[in-house]
N, C-alpha and C. Protein backbone atom coordinates (compact mmCIF):
# COMPACT_ATOMS: atom_id res chain seq x y z
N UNK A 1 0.84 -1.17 0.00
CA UNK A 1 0.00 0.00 0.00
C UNK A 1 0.89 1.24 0.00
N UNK A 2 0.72 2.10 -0.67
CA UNK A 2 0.84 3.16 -1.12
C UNK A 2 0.73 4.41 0.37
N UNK A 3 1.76 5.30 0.52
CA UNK A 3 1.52 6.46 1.34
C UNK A 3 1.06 7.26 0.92
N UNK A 4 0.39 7.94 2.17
CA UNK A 4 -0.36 9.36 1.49
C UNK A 4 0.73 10.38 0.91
N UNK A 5 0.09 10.96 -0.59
CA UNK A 5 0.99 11.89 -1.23
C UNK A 5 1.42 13.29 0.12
N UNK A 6 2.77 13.55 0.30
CA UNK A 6 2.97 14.73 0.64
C UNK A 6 2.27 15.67 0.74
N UNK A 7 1.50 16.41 -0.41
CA UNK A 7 0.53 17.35 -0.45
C UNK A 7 -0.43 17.03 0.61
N UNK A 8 -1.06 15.78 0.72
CA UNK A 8 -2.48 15.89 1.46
C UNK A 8 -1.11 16.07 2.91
N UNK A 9 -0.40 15.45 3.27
CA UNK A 9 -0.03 16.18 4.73
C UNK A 9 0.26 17.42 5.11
N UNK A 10 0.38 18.28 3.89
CA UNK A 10 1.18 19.64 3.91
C UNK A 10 -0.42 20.45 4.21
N UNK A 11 -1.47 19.40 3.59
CA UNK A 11 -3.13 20.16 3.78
C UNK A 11 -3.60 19.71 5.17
N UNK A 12 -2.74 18.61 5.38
CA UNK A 12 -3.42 18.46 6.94
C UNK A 12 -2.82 19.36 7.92
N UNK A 13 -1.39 19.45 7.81
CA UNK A 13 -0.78 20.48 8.76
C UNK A 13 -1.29 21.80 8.56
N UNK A 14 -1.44 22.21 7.34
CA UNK A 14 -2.40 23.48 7.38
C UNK A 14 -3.16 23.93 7.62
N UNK A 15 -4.33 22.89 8.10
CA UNK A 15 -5.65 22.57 8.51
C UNK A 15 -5.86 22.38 9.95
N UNK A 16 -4.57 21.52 10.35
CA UNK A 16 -4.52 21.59 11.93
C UNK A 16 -4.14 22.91 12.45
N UNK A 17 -2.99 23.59 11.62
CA UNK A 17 -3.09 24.58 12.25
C UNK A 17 -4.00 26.01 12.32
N UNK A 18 -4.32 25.95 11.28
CA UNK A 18 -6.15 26.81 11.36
C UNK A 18 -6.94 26.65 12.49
N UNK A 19 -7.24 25.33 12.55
CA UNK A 19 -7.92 24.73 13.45
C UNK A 19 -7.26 25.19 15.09
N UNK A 20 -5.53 24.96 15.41
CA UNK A 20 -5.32 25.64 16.53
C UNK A 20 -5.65 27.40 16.39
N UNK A 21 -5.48 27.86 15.28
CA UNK A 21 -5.82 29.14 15.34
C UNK A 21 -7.10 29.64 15.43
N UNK A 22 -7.80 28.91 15.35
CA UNK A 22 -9.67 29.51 16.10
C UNK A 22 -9.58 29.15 17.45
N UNK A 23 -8.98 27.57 17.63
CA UNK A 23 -9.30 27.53 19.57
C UNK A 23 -8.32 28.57 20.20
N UNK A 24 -7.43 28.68 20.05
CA UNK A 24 -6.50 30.34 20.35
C UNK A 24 -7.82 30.94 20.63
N UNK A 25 -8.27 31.70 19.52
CA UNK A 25 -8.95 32.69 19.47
C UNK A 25 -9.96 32.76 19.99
N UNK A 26 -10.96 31.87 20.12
CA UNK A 26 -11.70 31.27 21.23
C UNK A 26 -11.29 31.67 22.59
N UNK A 27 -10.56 30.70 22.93
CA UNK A 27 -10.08 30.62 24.68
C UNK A 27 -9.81 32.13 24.89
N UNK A 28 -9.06 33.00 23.74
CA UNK A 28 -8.73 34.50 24.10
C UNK A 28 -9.83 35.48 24.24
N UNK A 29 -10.79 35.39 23.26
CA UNK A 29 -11.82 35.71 23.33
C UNK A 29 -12.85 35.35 24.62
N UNK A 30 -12.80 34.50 25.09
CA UNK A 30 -13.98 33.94 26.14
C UNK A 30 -13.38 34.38 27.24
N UNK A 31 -11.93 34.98 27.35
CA UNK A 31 -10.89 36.06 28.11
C UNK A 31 -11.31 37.40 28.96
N UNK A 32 -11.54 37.57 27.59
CA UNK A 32 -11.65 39.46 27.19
C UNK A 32 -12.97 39.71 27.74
N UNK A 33 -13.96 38.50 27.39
CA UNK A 33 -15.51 38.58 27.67
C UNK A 33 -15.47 38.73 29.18
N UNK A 34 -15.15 37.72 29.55
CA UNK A 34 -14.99 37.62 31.33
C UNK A 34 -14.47 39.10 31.36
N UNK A 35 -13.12 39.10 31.20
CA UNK A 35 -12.93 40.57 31.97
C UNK A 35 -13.67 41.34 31.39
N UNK A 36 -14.16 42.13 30.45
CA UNK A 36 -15.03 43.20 30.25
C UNK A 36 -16.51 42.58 31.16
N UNK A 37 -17.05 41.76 31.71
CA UNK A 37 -17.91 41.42 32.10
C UNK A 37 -17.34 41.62 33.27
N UNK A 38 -16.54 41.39 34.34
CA UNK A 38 -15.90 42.11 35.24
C UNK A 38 -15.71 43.24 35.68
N UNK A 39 -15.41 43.92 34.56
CA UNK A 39 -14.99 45.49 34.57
C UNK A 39 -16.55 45.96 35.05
N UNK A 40 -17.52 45.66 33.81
CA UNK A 40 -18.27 46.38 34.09
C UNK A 40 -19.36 45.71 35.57
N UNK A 41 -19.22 44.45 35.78
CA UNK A 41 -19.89 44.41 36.83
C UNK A 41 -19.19 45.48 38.46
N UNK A 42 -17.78 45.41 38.36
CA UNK A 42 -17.39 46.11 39.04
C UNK A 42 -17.29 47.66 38.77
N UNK A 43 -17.26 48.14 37.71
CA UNK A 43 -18.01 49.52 37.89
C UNK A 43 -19.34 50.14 38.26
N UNK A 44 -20.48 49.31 38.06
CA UNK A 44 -21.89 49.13 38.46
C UNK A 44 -21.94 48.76 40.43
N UNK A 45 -20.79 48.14 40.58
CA UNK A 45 -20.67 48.10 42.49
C UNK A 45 -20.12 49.40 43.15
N UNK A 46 -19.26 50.14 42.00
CA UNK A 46 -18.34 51.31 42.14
C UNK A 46 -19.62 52.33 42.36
N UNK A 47 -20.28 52.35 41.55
CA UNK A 47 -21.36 53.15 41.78
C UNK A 47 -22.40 53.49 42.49
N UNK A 48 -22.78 52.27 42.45
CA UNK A 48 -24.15 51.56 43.63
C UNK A 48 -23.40 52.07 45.28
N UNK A 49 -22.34 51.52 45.04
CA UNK A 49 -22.07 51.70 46.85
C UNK A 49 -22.03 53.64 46.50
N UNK A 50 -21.04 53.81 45.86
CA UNK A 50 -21.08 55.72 45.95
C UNK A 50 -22.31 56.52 45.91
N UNK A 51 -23.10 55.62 45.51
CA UNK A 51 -24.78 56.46 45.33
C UNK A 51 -25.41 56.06 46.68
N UNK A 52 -24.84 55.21 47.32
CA UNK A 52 -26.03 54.80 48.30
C UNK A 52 -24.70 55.35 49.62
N UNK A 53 -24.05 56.01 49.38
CA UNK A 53 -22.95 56.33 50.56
C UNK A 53 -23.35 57.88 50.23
N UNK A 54 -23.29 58.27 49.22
CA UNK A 54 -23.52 60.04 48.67
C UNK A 54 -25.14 60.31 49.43
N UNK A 55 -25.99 59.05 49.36
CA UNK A 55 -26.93 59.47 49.88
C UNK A 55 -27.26 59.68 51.40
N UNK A 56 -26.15 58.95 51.95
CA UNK A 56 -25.96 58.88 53.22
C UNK A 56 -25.45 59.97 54.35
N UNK A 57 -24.71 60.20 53.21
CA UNK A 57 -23.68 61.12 53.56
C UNK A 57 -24.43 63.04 53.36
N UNK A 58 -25.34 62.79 52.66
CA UNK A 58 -26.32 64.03 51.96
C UNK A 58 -27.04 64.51 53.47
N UNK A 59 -27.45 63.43 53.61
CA UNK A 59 -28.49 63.79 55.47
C UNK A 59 -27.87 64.08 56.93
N UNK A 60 -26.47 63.97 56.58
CA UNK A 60 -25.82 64.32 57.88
C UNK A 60 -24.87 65.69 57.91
N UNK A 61 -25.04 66.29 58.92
CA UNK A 61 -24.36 67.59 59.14
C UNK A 61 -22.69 67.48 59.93
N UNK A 62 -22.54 66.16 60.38
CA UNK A 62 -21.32 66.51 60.92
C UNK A 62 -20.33 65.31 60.56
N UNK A 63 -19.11 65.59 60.05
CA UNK A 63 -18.30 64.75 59.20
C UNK A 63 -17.51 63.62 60.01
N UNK A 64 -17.92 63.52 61.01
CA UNK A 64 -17.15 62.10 62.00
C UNK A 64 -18.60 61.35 61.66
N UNK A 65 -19.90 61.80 62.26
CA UNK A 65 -21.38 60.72 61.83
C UNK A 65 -21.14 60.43 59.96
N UNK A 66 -21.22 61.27 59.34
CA UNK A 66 -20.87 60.69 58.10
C UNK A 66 -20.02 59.67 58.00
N UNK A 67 -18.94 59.52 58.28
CA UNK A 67 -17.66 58.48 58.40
C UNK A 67 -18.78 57.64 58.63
N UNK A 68 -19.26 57.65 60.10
CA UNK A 68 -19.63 56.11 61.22
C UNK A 68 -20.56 55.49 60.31
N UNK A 69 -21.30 56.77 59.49
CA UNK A 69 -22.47 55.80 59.08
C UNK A 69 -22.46 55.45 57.29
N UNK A 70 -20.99 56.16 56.64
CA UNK A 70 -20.31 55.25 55.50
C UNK A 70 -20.34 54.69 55.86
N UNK A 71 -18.92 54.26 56.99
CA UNK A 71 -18.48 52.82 57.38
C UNK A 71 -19.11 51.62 57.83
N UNK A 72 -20.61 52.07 58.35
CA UNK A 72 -21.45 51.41 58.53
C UNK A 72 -21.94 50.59 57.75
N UNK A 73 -22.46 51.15 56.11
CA UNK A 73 -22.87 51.04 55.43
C UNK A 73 -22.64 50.12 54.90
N UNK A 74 -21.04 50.36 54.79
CA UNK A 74 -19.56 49.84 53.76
C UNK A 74 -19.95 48.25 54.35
N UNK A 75 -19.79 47.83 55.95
CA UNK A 75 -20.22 47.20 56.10
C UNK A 75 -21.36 46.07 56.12
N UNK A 76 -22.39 46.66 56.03
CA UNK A 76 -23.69 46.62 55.96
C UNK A 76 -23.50 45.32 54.56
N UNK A 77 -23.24 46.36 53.87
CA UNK A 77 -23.48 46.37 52.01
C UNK A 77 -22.28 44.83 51.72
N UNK A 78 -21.76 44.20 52.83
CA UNK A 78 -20.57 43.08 52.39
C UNK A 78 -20.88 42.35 53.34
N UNK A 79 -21.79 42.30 54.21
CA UNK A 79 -22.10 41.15 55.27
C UNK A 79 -21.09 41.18 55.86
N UNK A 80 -20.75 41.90 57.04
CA UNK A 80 -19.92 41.52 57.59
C UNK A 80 -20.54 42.39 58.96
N UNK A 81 -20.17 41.01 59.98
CA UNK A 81 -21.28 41.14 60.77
C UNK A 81 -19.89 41.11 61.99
N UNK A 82 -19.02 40.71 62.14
CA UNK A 82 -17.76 40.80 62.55
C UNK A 82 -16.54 41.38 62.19
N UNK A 83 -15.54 41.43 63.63
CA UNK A 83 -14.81 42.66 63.23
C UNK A 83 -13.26 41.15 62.79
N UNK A 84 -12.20 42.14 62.10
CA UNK A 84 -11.40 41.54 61.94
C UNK A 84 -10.11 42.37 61.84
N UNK A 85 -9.01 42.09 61.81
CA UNK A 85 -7.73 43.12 61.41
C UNK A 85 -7.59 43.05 60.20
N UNK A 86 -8.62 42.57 59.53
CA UNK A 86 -8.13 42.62 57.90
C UNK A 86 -9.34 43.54 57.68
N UNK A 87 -10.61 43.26 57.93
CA UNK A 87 -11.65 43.94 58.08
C UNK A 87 -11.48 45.65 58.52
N UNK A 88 -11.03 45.55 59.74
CA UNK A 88 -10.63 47.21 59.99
C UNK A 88 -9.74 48.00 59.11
N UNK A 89 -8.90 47.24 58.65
CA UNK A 89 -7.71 47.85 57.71
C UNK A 89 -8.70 48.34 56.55
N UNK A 90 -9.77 47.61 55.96
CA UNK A 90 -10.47 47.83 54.88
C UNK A 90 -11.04 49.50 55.50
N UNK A 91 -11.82 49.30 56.75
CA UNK A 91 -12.68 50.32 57.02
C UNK A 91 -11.91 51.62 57.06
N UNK A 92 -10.62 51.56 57.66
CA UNK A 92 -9.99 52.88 57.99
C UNK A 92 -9.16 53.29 56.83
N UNK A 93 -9.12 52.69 55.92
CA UNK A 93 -8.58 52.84 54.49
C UNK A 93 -10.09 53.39 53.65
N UNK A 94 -10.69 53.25 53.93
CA UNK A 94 -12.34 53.61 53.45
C UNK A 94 -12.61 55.06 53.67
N UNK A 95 -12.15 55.13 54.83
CA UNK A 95 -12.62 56.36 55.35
C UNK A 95 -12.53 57.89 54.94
N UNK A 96 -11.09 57.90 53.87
CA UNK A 96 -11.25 58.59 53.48
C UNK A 96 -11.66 59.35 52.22
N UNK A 97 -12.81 58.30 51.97
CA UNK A 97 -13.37 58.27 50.51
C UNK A 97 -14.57 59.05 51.34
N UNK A 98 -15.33 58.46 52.35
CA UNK A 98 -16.15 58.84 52.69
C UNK A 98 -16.53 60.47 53.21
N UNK A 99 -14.50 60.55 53.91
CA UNK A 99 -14.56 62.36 54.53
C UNK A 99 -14.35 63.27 52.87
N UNK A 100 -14.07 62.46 51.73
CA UNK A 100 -14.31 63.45 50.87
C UNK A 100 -15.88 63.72 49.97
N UNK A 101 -16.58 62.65 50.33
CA UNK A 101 -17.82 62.69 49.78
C UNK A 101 -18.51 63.75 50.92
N UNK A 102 -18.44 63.81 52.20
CA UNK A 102 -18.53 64.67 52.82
C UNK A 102 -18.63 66.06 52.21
N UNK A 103 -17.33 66.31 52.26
CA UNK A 103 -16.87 67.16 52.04
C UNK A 103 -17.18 67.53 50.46
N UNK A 104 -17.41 67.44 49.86
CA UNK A 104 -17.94 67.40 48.32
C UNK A 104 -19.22 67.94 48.44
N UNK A 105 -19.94 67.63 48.88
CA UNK A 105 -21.81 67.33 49.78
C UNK A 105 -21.91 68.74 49.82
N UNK A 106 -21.13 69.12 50.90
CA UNK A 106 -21.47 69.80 51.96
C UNK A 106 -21.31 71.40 51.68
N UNK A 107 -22.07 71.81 51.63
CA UNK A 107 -21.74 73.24 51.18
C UNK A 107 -20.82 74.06 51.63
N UNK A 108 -20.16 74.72 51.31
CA UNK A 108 -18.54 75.81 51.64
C UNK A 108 -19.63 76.41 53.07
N UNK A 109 -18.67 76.24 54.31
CA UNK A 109 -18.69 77.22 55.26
C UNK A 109 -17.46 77.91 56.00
N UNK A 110 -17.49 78.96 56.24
CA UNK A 110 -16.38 79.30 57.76
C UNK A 110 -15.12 79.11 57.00
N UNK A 111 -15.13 79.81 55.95
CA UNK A 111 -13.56 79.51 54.97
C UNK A 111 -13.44 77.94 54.35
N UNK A 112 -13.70 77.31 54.49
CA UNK A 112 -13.96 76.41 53.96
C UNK A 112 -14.32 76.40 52.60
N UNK A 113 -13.22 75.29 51.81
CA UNK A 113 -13.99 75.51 49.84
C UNK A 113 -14.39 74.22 49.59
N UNK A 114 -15.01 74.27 48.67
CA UNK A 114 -15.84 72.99 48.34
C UNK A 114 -14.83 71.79 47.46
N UNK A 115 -15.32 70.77 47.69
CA UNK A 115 -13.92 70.01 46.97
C UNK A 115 -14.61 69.43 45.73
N UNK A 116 -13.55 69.58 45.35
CA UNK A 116 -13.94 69.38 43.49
C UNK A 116 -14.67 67.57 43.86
N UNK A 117 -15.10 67.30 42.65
CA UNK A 117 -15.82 65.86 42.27
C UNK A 117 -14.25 64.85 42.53
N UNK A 118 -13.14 65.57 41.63
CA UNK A 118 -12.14 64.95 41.39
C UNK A 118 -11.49 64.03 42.47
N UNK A 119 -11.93 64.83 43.79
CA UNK A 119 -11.16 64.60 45.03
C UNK A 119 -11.74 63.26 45.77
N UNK A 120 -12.75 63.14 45.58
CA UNK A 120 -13.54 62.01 45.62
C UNK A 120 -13.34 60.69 44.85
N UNK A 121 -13.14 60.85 43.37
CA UNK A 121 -12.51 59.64 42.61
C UNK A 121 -10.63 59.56 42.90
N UNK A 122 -10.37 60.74 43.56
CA UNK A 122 -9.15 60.53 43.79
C UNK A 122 -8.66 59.71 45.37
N UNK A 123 -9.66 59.86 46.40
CA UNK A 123 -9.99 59.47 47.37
C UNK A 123 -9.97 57.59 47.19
N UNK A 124 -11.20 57.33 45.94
CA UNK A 124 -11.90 56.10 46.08
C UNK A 124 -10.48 55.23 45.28
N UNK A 125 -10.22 55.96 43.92
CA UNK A 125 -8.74 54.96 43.46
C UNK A 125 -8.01 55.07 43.96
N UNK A 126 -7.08 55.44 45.02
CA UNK A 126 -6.31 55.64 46.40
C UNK A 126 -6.89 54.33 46.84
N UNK A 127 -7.85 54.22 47.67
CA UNK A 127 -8.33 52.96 48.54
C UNK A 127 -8.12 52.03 47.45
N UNK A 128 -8.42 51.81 45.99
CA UNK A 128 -8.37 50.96 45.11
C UNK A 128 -7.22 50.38 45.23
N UNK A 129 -5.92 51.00 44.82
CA UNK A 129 -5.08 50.62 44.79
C UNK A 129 -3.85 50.47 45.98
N UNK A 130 -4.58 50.62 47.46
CA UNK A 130 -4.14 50.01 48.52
C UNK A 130 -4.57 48.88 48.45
N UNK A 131 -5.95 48.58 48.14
CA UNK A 131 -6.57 47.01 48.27
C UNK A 131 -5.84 46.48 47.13
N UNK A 132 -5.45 47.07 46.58
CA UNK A 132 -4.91 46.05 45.57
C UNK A 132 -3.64 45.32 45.64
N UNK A 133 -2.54 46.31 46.57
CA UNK A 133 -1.31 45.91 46.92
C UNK A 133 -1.40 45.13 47.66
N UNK A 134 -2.50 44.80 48.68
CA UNK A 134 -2.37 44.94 50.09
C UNK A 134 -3.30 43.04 49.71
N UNK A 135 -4.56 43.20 49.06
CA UNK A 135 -5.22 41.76 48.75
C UNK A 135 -4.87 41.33 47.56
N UNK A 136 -5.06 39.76 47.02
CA UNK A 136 -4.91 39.05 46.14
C UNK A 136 -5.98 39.33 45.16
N UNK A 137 -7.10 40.46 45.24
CA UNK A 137 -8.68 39.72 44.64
C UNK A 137 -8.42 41.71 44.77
N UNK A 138 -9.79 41.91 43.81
CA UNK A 138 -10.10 43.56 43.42
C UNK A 138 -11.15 43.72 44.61
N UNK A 139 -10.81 44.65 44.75
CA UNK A 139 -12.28 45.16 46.06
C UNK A 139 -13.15 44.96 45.74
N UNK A 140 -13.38 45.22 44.92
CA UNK A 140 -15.48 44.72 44.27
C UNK A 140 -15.47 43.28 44.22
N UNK A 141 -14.57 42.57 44.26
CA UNK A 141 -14.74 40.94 44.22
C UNK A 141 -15.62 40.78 45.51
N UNK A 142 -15.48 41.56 46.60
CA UNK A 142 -16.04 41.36 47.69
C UNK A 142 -17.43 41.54 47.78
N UNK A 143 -17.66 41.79 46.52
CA UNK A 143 -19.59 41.93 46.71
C UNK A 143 -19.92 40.53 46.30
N UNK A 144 -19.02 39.41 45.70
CA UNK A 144 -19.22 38.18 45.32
C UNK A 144 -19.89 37.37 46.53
N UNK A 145 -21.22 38.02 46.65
CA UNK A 145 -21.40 36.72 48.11
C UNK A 145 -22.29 35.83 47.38
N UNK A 146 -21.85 34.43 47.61
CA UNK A 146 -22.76 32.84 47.74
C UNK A 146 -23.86 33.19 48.62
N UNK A 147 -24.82 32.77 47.57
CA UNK A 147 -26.23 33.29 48.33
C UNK A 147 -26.39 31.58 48.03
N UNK A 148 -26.93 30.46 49.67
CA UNK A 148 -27.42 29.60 49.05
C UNK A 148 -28.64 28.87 48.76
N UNK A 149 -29.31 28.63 47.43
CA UNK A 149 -30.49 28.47 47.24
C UNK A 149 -31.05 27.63 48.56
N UNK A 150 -32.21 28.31 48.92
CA UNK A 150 -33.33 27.72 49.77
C UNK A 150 -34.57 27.12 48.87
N UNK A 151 -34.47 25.61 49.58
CA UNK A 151 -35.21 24.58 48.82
C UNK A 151 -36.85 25.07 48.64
N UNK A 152 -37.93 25.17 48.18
CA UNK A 152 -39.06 26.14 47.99
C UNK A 152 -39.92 25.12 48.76
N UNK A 153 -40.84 25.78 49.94
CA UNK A 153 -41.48 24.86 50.84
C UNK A 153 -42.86 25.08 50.14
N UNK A 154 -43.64 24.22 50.02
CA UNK A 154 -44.81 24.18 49.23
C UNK A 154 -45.94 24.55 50.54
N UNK A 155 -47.07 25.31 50.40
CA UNK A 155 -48.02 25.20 51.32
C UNK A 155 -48.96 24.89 51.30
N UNK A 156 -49.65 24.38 51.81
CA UNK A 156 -51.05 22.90 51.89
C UNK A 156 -52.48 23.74 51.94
């Protein structure tokens, strides 16, 4: 019996490698998806918590209760129902996102100037990129809570 002519192997190697060049592109692609699906789920947490902290922060007149009741919040909003030294490090690294939303809020008094918007995203990527040095995982990973399904009780 006769071998296959050269040509058909030179079409199979060509073919296989096409073939690795879509699963490449694939696996890279199904990449990019995740992280842009990332990004934006974690910009949508970036927000949610700043809208529901801005709102918090809107009803109070004095900038230590603002803090207590960010940090409260901050808490609140991640289940965390206990204290920890990794936990506090988060909160007092927090804090000063919160004294600039304050301060942003709050209308100029007694010499006092109002702080730009800027100071606030400059505040919050500051904490960003402490958590980032500091943990293995992005701060918004922490809204990842396992919720676990409860079996559905039927009623009679």
């Amino acid at each position: 019996m006769k071998s296959s002519p050269s040509f058909l192997d030179a079409l199979k190697s060509e073919a296989d490698r096409a073939s690795g060049a879509e699963s490449a592109f694939h696996r890279e692609l199904t990449q990019r998806i995740k992280a842009l699906e990332q990004e934006r789920a974690f910009a949508f947490r970036r927000l949610n918590l700043m809208q529901t902290i801005a709102q918090t922060v809107a009803t109070t007149e004095e900038p230590a209760v603002a803090v207590a009741n960010s940090l409260a919040l901050l808490r609140t909003e991640l289940g965390w129902d206990e204290d920890s030294e990794s936990r506090s490090a988060v909160l007092s690294r927090f804090a000063p996102v919160a004294e600039a939303v304050f301060v942003n809020l709050t209308p100029p008094n007694e010499g006092r100037a109002p702080s730009p918007d800027s100071a606030v995203i400059n505040a919050l990527t500051e904490f960003e990129r402490w958590y980032a040095a500091t943990y293995p995982t992005p701060f918004w990973a922490l809204f990842d809570r396992y919720v676990p399904e409860m079996p559905l009780v039927e009623r009679c």
